[in-house]
Protein backbone atom coordinates (compact mmCIF):
# COMPACT_ATOMS: atom_id res chain seq x y z
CA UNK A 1 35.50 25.93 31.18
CA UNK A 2 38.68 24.04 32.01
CA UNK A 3 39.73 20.65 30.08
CA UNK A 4 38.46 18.58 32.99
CA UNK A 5 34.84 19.73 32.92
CA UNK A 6 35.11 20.11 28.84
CA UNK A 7 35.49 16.25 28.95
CA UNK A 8 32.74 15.81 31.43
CA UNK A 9 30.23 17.74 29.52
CA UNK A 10 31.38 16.14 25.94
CA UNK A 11 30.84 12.70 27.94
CA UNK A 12 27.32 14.04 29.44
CA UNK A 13 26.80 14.74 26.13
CA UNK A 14 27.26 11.69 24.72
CA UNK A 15 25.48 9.43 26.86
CA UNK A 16 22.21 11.37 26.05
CA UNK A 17 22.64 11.33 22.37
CA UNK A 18 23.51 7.58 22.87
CA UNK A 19 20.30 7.25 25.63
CA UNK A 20 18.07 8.80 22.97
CA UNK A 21 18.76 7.40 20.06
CA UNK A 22 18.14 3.80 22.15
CA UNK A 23 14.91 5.36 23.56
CA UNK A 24 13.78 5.88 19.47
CA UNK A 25 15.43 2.27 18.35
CA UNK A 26 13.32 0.80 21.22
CA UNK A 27 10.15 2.75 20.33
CA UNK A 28 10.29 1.38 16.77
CA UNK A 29 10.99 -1.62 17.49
CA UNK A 30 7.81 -1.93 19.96
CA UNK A 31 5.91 -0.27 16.95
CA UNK A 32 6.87 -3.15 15.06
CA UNK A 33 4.73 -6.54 14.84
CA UNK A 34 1.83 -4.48 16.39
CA UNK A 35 -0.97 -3.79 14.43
CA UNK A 36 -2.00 -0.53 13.80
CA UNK A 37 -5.39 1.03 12.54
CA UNK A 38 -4.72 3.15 9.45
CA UNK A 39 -8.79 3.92 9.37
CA UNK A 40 -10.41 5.30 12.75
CA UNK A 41 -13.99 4.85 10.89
CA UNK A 42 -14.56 8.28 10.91
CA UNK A 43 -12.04 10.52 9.96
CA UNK A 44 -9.40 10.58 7.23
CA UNK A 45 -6.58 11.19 9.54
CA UNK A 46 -3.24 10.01 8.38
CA UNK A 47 -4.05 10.27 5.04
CA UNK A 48 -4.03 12.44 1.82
CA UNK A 49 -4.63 12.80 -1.99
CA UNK A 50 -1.63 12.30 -4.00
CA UNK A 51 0.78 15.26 -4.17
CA UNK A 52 -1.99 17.48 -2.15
CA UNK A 53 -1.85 18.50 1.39
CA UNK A 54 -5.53 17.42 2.31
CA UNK A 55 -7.85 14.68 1.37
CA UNK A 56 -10.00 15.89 -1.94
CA UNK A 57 -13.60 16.01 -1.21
CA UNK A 58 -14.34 13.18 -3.45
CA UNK A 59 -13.32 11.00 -0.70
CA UNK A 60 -15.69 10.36 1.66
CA UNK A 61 -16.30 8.74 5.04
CA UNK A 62 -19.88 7.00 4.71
CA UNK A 63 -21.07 4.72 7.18
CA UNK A 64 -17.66 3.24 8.56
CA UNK A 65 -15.54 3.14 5.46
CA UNK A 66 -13.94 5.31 3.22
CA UNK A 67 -15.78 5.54 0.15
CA UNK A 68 -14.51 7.34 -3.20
CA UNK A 69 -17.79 9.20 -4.46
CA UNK A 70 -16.99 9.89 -8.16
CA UNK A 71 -13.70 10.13 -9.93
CA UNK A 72 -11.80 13.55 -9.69
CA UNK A 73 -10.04 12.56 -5.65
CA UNK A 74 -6.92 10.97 -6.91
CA UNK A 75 -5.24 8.64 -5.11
CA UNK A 76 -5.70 8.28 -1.17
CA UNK A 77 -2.07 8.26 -0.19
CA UNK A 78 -0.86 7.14 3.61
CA UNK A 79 1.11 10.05 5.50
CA UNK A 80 3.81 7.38 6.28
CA UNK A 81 5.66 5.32 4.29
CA UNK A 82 6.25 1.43 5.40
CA UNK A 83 8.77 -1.53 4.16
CA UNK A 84 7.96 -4.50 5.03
CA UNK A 85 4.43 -4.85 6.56
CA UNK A 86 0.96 -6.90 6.36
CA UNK A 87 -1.71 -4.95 5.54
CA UNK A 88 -5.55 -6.01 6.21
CA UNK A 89 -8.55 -4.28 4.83
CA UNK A 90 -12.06 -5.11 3.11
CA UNK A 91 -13.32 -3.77 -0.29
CA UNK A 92 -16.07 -3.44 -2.13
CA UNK A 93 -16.26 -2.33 -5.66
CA UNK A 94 -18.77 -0.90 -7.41
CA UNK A 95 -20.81 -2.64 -10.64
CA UNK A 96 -17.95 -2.56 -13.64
CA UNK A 97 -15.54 -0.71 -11.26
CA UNK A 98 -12.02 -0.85 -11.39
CA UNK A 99 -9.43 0.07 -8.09
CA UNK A 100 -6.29 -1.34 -6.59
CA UNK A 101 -3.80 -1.65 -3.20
CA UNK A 102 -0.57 0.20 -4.11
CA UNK A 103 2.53 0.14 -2.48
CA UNK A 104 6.07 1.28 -1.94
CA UNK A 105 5.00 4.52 -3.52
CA UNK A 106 7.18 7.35 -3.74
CA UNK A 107 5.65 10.43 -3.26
CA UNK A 108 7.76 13.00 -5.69
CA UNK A 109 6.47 15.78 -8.37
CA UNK A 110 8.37 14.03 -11.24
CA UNK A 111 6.08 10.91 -11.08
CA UNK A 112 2.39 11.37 -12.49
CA UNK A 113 1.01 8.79 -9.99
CA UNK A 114 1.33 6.12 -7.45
CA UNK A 115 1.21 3.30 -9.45
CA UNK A 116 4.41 4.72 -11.58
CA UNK A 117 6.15 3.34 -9.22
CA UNK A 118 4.13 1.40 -6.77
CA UNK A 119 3.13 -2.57 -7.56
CA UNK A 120 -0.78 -3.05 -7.44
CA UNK A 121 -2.60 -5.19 -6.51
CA UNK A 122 -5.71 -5.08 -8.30
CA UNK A 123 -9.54 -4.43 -7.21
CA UNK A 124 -11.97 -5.25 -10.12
CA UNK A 125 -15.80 -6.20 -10.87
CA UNK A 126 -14.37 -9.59 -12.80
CA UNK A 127 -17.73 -10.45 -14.19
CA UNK A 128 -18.28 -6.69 -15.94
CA UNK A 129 -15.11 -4.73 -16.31
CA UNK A 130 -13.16 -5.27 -19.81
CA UNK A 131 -9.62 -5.42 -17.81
CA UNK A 132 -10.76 -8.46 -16.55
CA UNK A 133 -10.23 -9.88 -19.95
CA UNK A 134 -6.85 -8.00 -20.72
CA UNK A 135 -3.42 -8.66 -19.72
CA UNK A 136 -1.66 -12.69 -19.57
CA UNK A 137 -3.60 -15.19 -18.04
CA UNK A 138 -6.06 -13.58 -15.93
CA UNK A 139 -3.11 -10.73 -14.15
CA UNK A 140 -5.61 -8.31 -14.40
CA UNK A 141 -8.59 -9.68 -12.22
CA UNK A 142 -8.73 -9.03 -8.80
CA UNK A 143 -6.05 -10.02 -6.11
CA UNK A 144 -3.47 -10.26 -8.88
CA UNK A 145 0.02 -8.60 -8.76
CA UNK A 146 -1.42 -6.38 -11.77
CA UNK A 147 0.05 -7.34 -14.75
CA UNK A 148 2.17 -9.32 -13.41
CA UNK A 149 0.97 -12.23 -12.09
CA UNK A 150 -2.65 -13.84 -11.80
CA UNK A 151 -4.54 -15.27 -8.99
CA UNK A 152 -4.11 -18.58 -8.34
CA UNK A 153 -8.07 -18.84 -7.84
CA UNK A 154 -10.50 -17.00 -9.76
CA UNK A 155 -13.60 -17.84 -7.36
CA UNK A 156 -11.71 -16.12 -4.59
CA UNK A 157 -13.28 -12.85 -5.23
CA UNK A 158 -16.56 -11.83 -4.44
CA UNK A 159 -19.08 -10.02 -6.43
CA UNK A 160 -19.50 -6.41 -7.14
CA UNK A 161 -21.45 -4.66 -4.30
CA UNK A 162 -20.24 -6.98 -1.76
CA UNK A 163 -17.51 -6.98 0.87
CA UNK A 164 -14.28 -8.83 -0.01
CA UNK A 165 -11.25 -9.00 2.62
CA UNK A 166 -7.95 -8.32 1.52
CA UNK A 167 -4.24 -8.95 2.87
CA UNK A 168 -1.02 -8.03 1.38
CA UNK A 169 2.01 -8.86 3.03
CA UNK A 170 5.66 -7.64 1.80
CA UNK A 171 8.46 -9.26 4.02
CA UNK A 172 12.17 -10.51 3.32
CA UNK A 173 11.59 -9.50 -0.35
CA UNK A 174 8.96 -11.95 -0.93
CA UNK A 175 5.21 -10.79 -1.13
CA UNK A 176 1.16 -11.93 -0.70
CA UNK A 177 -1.74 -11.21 -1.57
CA UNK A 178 -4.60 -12.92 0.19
CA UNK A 179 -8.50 -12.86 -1.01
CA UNK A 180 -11.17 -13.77 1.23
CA UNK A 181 -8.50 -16.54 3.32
CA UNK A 182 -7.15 -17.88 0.25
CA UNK A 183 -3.14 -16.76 -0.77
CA UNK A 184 -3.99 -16.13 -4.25
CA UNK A 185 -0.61 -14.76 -5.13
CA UNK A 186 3.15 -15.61 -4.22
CA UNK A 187 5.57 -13.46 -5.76
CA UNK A 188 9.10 -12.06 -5.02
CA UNK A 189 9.64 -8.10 -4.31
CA UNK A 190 12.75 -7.79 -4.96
CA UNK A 191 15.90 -9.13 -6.80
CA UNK A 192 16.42 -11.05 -9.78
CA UNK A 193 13.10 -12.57 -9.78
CA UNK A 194 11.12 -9.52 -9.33
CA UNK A 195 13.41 -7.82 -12.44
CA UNK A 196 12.11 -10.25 -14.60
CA UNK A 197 8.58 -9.93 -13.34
CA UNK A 198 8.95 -6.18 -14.18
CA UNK A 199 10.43 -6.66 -18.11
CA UNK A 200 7.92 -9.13 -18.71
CA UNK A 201 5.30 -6.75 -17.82
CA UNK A 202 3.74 -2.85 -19.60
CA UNK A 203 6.51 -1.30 -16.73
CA UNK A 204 9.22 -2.29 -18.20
CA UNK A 205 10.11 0.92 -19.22
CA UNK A 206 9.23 2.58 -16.44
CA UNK A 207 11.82 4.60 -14.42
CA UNK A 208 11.23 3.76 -10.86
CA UNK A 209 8.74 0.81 -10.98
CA UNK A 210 9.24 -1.54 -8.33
CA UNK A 211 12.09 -0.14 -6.85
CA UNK A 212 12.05 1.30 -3.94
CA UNK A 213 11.84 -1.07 -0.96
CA UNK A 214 10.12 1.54 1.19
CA UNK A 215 6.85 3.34 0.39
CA UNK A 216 3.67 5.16 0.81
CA UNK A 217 0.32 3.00 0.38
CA UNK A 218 -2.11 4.26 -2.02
CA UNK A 219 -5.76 3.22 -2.22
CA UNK A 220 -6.54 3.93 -6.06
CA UNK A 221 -8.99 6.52 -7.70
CA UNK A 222 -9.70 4.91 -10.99
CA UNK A 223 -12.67 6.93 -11.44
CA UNK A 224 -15.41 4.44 -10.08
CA UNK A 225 -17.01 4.10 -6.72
CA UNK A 226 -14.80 2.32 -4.50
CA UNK A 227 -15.20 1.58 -0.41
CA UNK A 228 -12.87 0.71 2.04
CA UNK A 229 -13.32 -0.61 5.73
CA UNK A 230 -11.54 -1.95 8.90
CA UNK A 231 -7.84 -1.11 7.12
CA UNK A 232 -4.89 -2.13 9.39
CA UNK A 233 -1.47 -2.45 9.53
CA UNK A 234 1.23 -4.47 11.16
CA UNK A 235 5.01 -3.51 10.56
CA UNK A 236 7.37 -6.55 10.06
């Protein structure tokens, strides 16, 4: 191949690197600010137990949501990870159960779990669970940023055995979580105010916590009977 065509093919060559990588930047960016449904209502596609390869059979798929049977499934991890993103899905806990929404997990054999480095926020039976009771000012009931910070409504939540709606949104380094239409909590998710957040709180410690601005979402097996419907997700 002489000089002149050696040019022409590095050039060729170029232009469809450059014409691909614009075909992906344009695909994400359309993926973006659509929403996208993480549960089909009948399988448990896109998902898997922490640090396995499948789903454990204690996870179930019962009559449009996915339920968690008995303790023993770990957590129900998302295939993909996400930064910032609203998330919208419905709960329902079971009498004195405890659960919770993680995110920005990181997936990796030298962490026990998701929520060693993944913020909750919490799913609880208020009225008949002792964590309820634990923690500062109520940032252990439900909708809280776990140990963090507390709802700013208490009523928000709806009984055990019923359906409450849920909505966490992470975007700019600020976060929400939403409870039944309310905005219950307003926190930041990263910075200066998040690292005080974090050594005010039992993570303190905690190598990791917090810190990664990009994550798996993790749908917590705290060993009680826990359902989930209608889960969706918009990228920001």
């Amino acid at each position: 191949m002489n000089f002149t065509n050696w040019r022409a093919f590095t050039k060729a060559g170029v232009v469809a690197l450059f014409s691909l990588a614009l075909i992906s930047n344009t695909a994400e960016a359309q993926e973006k600010g659509k929403w996208v449904k993480l549960f089909d209502g009948k399988s448990l596609n896109g998902w898997h137990s922490w640090q396995s390869d499948n789903v454990l059979p204690q996870w179930k798929v019962e009559d449009g949501a996915i339920v968690l049977a008995e303790k023993g499934g770990k957590d129900l991890v998302t295939d993909k990870e996400y930064g910032d993103f609203e998330l919208e899905l419905e709960w329902k806990i079971s009498e004195s159960g405890n659960s919770g929404i993680i995110y920005h997990v990181i997936e990796d054999k030298k962490y026990c779990c998701p929520y060693s480095t993944g913020p909750e926020i919490q799913i609880l039976d208020d009225e008949k669970h002792p964590d309820a009771k634990a923690g500062k000012a109520g940032n252990h009931k439900s909708g809280s940023l776990y140990d963090m910070l507390p709802p700013t409504d208490f009523a928000a939540v709806k009984p055990a055995g019923q359906w409450n709606k849920a909505k966490v949104v992470i975007k700019g380094g600020r976060g929400e979580s939403w409870l039944n239409g309310k905005k219950v909590v307003d926190f930041p998710a990263q910075g200066g105010e998040w690292d005080k957040l974090v050594s005010d709180s039992k993570f303190k410690t905690w190598e990791g916590f917090g810190a990664s601005s990009k994550g798996k979402i993790a749908l917590q097996d705290h060993g009680n009977k826990v359902s989930f419907r209608n889960i969706r997700i918009k990228e920001l």
